[in-house]
N, C-alpha and C. Protein backbone atom coordinates (compact mmCIF):
# COMPACT_ATOMS: atom_id res chain seq x y z
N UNK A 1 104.81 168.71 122.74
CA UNK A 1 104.96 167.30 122.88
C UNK A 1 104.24 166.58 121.75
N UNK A 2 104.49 165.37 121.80
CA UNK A 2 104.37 164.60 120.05
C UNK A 2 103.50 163.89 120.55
N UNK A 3 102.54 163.17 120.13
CA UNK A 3 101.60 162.23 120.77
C UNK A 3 102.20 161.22 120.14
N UNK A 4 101.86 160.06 120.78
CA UNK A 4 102.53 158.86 120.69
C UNK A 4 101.45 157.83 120.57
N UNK A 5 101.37 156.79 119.34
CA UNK A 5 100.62 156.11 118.64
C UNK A 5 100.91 154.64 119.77
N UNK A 6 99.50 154.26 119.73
CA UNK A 6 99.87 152.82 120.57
C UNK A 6 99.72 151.38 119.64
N UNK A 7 99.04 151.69 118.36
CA UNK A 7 99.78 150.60 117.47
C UNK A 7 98.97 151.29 115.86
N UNK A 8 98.96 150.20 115.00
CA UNK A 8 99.11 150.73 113.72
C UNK A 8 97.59 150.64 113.36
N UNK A 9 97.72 151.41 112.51
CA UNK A 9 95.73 151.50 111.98
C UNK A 9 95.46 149.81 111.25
N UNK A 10 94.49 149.59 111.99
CA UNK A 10 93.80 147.94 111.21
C UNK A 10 93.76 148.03 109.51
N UNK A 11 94.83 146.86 109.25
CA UNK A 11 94.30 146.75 107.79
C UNK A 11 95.10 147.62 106.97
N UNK A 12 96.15 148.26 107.21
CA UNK A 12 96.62 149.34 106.79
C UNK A 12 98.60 149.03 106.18
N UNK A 13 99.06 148.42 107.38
CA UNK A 13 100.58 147.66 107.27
C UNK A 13 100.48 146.59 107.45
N UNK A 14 99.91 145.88 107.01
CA UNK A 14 99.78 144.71 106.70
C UNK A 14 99.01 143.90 107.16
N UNK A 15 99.13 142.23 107.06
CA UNK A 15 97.72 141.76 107.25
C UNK A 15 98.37 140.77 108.80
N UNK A 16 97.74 140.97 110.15
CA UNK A 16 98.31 140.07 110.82
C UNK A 16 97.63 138.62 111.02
N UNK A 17 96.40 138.96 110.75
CA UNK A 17 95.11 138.15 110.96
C UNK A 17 96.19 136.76 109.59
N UNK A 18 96.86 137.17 108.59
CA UNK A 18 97.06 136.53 107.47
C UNK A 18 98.56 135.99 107.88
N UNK A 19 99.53 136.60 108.89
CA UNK A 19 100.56 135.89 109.13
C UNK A 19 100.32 135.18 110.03
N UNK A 20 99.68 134.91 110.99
CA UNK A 20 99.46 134.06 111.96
C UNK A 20 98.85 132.82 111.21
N UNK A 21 97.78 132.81 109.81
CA UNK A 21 97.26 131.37 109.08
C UNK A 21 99.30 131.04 108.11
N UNK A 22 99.74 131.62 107.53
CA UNK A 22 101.08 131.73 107.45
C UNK A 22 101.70 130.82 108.03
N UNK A 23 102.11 131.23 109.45
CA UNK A 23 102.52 130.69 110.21
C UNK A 23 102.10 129.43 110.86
N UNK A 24 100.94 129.20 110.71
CA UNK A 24 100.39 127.68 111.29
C UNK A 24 100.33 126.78 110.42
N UNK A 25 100.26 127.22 108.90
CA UNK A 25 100.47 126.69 107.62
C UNK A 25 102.00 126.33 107.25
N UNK A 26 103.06 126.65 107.62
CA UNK A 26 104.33 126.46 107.79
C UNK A 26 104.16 125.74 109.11
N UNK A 27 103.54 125.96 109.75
CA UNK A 27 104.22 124.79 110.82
C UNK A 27 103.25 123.66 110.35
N UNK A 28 102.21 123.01 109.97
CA UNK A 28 101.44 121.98 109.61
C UNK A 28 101.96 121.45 108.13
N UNK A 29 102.72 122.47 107.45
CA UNK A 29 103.47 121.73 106.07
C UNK A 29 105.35 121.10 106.87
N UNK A 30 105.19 121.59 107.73
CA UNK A 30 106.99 120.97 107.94
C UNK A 30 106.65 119.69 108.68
N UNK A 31 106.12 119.94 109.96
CA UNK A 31 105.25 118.37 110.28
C UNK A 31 104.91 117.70 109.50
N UNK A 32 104.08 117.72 108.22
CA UNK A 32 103.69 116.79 107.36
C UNK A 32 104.90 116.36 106.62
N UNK A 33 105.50 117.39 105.84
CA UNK A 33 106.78 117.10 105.34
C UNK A 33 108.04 116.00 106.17
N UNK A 34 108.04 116.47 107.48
CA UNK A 34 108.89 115.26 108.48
C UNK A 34 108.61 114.16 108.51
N UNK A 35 107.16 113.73 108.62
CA UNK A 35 106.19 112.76 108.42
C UNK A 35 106.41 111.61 107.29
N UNK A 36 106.41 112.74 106.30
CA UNK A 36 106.43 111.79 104.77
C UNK A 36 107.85 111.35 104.89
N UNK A 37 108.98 111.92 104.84
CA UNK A 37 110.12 111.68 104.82
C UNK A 37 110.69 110.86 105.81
N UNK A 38 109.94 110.68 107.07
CA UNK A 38 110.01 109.21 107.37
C UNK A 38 109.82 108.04 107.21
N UNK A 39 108.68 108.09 106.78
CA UNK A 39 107.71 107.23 106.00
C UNK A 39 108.32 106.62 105.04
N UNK A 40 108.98 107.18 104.24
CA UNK A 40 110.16 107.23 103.03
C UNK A 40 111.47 106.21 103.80
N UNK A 41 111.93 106.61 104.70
CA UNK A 41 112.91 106.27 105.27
C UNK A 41 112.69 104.61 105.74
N UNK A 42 111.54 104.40 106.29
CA UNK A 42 111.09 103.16 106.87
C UNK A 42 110.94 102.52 105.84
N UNK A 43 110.46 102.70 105.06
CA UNK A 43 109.87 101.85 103.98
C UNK A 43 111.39 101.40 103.44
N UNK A 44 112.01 102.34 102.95
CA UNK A 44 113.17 102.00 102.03
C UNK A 44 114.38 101.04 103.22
N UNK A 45 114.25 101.17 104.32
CA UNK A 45 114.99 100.55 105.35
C UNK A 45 114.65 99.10 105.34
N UNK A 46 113.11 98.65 105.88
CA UNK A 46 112.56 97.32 105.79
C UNK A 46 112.65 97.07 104.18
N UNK A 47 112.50 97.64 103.23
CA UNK A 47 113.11 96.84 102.03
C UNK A 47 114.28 96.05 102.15
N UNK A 48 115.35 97.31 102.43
CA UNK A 48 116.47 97.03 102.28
C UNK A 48 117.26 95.93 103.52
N UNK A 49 116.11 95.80 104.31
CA UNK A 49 116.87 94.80 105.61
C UNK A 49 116.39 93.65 105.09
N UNK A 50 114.71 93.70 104.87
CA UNK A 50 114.52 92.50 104.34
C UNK A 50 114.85 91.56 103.50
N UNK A 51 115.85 91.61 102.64
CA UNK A 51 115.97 90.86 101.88
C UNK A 51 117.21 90.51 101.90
N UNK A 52 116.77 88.93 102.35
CA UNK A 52 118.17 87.86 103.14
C UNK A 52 118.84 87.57 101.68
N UNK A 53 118.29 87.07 100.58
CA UNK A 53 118.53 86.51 99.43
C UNK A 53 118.91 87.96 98.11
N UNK A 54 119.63 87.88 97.40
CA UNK A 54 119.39 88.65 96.58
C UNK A 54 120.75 87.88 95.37
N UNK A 55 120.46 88.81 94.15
CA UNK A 55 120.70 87.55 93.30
C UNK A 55 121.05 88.81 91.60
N UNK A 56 122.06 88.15 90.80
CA UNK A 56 121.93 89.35 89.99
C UNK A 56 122.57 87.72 88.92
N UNK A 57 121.76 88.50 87.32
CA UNK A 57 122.16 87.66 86.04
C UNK A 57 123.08 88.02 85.59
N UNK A 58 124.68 87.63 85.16
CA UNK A 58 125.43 88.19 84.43
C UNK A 58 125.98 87.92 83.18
N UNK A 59 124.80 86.67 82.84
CA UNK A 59 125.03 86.35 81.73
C UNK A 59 124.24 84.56 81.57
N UNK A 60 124.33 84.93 79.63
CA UNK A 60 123.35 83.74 79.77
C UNK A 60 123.89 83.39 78.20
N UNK A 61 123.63 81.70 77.96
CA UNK A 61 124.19 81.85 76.48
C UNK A 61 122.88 80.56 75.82
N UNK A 62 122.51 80.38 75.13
CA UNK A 62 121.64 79.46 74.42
C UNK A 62 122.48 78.78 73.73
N UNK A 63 122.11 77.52 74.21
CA UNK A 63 122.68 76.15 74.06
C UNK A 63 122.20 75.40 73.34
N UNK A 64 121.04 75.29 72.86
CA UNK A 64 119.96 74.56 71.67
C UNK A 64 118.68 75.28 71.52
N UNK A 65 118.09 75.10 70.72
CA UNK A 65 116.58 75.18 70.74
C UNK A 65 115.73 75.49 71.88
N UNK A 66 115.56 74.26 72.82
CA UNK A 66 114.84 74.09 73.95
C UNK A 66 116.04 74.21 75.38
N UNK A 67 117.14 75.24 75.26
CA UNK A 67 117.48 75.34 76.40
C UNK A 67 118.70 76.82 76.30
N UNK A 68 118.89 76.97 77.62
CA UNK A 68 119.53 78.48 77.85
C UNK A 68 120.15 77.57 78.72
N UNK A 69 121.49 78.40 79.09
CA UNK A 69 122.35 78.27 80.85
C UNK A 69 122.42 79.64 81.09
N UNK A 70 122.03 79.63 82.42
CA UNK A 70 122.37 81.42 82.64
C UNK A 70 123.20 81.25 84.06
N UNK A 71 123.82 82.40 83.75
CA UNK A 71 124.83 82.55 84.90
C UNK A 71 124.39 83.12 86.43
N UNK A 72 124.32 83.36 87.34
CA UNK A 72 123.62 83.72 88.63
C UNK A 72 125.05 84.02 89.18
N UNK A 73 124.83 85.52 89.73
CA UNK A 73 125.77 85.38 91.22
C UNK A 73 124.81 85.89 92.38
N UNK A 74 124.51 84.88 93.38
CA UNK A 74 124.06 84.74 94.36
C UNK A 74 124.46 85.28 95.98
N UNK A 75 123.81 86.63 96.43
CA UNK A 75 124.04 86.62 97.74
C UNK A 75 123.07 86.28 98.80
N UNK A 76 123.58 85.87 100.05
CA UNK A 76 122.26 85.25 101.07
C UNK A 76 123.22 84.93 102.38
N UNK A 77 122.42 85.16 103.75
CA UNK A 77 122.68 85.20 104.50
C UNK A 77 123.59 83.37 104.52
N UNK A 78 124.36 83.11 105.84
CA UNK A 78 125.09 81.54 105.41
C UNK A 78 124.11 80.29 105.30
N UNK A 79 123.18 80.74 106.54
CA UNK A 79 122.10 79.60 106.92
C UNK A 79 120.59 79.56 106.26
N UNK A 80 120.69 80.86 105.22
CA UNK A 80 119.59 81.00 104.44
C UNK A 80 119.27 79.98 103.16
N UNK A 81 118.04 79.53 103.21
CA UNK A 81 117.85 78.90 101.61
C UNK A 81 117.34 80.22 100.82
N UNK A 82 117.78 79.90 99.61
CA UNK A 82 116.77 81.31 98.62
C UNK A 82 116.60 80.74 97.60
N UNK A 83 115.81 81.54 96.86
CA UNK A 83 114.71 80.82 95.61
C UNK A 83 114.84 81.87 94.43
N UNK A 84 115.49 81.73 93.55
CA UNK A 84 115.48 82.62 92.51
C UNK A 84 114.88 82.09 91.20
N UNK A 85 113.93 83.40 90.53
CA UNK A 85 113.19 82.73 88.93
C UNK A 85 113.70 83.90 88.21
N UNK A 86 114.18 82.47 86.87
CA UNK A 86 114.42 82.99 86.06
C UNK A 86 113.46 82.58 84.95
N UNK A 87 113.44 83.65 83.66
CA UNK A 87 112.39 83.61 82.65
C UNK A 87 113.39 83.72 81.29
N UNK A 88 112.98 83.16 80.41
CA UNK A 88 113.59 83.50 79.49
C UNK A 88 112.50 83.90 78.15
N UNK A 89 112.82 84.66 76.92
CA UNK A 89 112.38 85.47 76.22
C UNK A 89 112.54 84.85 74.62
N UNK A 90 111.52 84.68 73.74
CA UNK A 90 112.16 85.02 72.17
C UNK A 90 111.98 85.93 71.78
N UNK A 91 112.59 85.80 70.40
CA UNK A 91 112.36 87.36 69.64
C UNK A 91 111.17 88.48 69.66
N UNK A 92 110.24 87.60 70.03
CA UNK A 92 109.12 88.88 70.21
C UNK A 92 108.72 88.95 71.71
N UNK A 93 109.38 88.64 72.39
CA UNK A 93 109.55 89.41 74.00
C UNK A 93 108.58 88.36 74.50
N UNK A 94 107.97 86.96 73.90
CA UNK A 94 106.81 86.19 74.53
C UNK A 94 107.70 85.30 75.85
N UNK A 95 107.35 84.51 76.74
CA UNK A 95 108.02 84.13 77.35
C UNK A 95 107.82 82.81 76.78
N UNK A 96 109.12 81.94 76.78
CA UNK A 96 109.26 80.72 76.55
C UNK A 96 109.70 79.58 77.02
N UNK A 97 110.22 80.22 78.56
CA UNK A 97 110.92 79.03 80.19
C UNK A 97 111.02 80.21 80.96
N UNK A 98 110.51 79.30 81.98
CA UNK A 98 110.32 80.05 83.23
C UNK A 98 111.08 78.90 84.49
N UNK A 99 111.85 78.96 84.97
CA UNK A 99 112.15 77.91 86.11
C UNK A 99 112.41 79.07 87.53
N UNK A 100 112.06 78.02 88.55
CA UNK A 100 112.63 78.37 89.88
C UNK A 100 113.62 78.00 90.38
N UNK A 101 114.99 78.55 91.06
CA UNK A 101 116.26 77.33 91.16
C UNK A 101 116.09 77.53 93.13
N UNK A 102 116.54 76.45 93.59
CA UNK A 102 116.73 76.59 95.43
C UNK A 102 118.21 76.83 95.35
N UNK A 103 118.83 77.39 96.21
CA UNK A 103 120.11 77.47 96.55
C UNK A 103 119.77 77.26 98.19
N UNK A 104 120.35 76.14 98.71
CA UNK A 104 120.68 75.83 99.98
C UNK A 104 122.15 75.73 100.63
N UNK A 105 122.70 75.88 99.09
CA UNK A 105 124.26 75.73 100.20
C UNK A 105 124.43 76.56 101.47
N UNK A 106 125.76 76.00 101.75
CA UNK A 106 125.88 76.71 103.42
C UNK A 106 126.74 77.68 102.85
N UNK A 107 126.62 78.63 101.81
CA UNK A 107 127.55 79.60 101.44
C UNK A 107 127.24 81.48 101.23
N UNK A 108 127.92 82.12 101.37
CA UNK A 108 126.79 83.43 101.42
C UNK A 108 126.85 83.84 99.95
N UNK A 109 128.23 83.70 99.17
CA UNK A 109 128.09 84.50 97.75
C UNK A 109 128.55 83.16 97.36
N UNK A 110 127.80 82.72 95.66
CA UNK A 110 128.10 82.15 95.29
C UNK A 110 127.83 82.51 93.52
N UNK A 111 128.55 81.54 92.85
CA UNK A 111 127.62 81.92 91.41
C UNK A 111 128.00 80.54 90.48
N UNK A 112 126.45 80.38 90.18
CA UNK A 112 126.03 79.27 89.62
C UNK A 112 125.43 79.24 88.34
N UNK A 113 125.57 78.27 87.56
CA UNK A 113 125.36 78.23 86.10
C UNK A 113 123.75 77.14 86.24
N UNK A 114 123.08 77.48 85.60
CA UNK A 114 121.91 76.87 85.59
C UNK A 114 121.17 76.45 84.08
N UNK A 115 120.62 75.95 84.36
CA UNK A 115 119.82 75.73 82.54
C UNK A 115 118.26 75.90 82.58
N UNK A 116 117.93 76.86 82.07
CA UNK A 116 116.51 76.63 81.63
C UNK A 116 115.59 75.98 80.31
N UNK A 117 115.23 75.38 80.47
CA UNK A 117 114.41 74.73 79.50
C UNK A 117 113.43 75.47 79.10
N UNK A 118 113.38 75.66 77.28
CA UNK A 118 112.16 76.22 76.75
C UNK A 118 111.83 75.99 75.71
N UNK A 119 110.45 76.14 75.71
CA UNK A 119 109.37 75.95 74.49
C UNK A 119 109.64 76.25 73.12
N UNK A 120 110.53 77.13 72.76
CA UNK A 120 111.57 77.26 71.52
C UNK A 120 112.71 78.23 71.48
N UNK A 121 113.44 78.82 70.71
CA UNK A 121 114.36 79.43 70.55
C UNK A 121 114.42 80.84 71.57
N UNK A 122 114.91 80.65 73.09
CA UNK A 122 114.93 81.78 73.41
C UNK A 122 116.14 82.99 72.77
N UNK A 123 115.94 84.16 72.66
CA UNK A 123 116.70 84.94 72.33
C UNK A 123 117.52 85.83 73.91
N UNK A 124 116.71 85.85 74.97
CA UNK A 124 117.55 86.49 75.90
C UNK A 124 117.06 85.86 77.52
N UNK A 125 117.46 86.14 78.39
CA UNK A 125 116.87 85.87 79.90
C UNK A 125 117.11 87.06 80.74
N UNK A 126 115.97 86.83 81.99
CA UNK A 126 116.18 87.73 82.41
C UNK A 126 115.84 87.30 84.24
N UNK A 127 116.01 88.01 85.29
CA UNK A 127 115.95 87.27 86.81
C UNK A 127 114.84 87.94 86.96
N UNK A 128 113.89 87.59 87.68
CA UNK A 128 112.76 87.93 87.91
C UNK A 128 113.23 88.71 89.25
N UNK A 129 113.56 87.45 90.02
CA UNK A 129 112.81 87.62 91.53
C UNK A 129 114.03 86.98 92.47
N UNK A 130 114.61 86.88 93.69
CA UNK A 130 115.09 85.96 94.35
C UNK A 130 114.71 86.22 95.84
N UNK A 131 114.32 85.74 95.95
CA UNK A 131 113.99 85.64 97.63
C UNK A 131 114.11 84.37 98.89
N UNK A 132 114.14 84.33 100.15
CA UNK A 132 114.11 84.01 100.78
C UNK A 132 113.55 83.06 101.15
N UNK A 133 113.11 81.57 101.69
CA UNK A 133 112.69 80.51 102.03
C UNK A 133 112.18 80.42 103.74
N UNK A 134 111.43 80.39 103.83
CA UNK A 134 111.28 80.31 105.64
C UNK A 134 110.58 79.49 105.80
């Protein structure tokens, strides 16, 4: 008759003491990992809900010296006011008009021509910001 082994010599086939930290280490990196990637999710969600107003430049042309018109197309909830700034630029990137415009119409997309006034020859514009009024 064969004698029969009741488990393996310590330390010998491998390490168990080392799959069990393994294993709790995989489970404390996937939890954390779920964690972050929510975190991720929320954040990018309340960005993306929050913002009633939003607003894009599609163009802008300089009209004299001391002025630009730039083009805006405007989205916003119907009953929303929103507030968009625009900046405009000369040749060496200094800023030279800066205005804020309100849009209150009762409309959700719109697009509006505006003028900014500046301190001398802008060369380009650009939208900063548009947001919401409460």
């Amino acid at each position: 008759m064969a004698a029969v082994r009741e488990g393996l010599p310590d330390g010998r086939y491998g390490r168990s003491a080392d799959a069990r930290a393994d294993r709790t280490l995989k489970i404390v990196g996937a939890v954390l990992g779920a964690g972050l990637l929510a975190l991720i999710a929320w954040f990018g969600y309340d960005y993306i809900a929050g913002q009633d107003v939003s607003g894009r430049l599609t163009g802008f042309k300089v009209v004299a010296d001391d002025a630009v018109e730039v083009r805006l197309e405007i989205s916003k909830e119907k009953n929303a006011t929103g507030v968009c700034t625009v900046r405009t630029l000369d040749k060496y990137h200094d800023e030279v008009g800066r205005k804020d415009f309100t849009f209150g119409q009762r409309q959700e997309d719109m697009v509006k021509v505006v003028t900014v006034r500046t301190t001398a020859r802008a060369t380009s514009a650009e939208l900063i910001d548009c947001a919401s009024v409460r």
